[in-house]
Protein backbone atom coordinates (compact mmCIF):
# COMPACT_ATOMS: atom_id res chain seq x y z
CA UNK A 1 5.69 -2.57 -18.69
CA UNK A 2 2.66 -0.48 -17.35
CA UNK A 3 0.96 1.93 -18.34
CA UNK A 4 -1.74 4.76 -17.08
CA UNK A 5 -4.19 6.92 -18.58
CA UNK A 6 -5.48 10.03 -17.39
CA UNK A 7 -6.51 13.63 -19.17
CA UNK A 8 -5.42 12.16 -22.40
CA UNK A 9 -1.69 11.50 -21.17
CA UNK A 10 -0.40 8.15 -21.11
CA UNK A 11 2.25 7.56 -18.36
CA UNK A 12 4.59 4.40 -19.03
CA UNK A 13 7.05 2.58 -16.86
CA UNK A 14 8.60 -0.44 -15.81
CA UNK A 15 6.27 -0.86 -12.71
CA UNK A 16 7.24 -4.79 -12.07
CA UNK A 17 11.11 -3.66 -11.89
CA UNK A 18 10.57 -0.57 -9.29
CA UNK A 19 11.94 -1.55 -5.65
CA UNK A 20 10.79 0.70 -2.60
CA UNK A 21 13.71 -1.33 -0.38
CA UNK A 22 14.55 0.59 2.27
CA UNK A 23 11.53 3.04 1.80
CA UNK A 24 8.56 3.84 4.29
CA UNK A 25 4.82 4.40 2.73
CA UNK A 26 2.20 5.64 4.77
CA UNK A 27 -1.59 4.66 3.19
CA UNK A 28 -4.52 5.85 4.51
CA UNK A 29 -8.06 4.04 3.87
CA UNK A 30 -5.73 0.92 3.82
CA UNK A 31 -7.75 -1.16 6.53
CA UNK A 32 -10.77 -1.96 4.34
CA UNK A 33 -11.21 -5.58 2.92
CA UNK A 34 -12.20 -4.61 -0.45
CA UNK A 35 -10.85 -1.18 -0.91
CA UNK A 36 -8.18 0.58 -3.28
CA UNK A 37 -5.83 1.67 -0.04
CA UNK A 38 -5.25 -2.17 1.09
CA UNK A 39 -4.49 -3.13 -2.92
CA UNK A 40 -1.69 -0.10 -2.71
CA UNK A 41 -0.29 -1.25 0.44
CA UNK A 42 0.04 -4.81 -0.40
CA UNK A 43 1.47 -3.64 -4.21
CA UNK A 44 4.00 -1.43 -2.34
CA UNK A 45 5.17 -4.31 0.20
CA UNK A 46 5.68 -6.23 -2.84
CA UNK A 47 7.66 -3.57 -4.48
CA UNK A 48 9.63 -3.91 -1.12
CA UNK A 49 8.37 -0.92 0.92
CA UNK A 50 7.88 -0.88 4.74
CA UNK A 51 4.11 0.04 5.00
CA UNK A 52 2.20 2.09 7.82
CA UNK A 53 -1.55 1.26 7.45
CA UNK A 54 -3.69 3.80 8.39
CA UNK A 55 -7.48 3.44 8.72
CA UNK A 56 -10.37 4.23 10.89
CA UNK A 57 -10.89 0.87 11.42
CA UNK A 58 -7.98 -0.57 13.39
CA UNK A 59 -8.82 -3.99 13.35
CA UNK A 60 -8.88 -4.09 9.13
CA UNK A 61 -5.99 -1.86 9.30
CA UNK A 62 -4.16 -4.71 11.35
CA UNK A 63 -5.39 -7.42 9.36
CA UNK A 64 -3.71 -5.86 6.37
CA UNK A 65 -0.55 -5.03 8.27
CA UNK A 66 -0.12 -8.62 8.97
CA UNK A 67 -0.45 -9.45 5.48
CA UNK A 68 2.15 -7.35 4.78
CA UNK A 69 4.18 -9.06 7.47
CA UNK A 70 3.39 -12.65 6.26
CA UNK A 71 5.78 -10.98 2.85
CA UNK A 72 8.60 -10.65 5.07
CA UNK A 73 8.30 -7.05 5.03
CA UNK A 74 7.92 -4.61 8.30
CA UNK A 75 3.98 -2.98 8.71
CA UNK A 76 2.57 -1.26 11.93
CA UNK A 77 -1.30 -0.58 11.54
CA UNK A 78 -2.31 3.19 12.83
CA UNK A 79 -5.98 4.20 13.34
CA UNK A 80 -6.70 7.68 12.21
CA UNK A 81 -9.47 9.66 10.22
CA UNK A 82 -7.66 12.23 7.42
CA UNK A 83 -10.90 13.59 6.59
């Protein structure tokens, strides 16, 4: 069970138990080492989604992708700026 706070609203859900299988995410800012768009796409590979990583940085957005690959899950890494 998870839980998320924000404006004084709790959200909660069964976040462990939700499967993406046979669904497509697209995250952007996912190429950086340390940043919160390659924790999303790793947690949505896990959750069983296919994962486009997009980042301006195509060589970190690669790296991730074949993390995501090494789960046994499909990933193709995408430079592009969404500024």
């Amino acid at each position: 069970m998870g839980s998320c706070d924000r404006d004084d609203q709790t959200i909660e859900g069964d976040y462990e138990d939700m499967s993406l299988e046979k669904r497509v995410a697209i995250v952007t800012g996912a190429g950086s080492p340390r940043g919160i768009g390659r924790t999303i796409a790793l947690t949505l590979a896990k959750q069983g989604a296919d994962v486009v990583v997009c980042d301006v940085d195509l060589a970190g957005a690669e790296k991730v992708a074949g993390a995501i690959r090494a789960m046994n899950r499909n990933a193709i890494a995408v430079q592009g700026d969404v500024t």
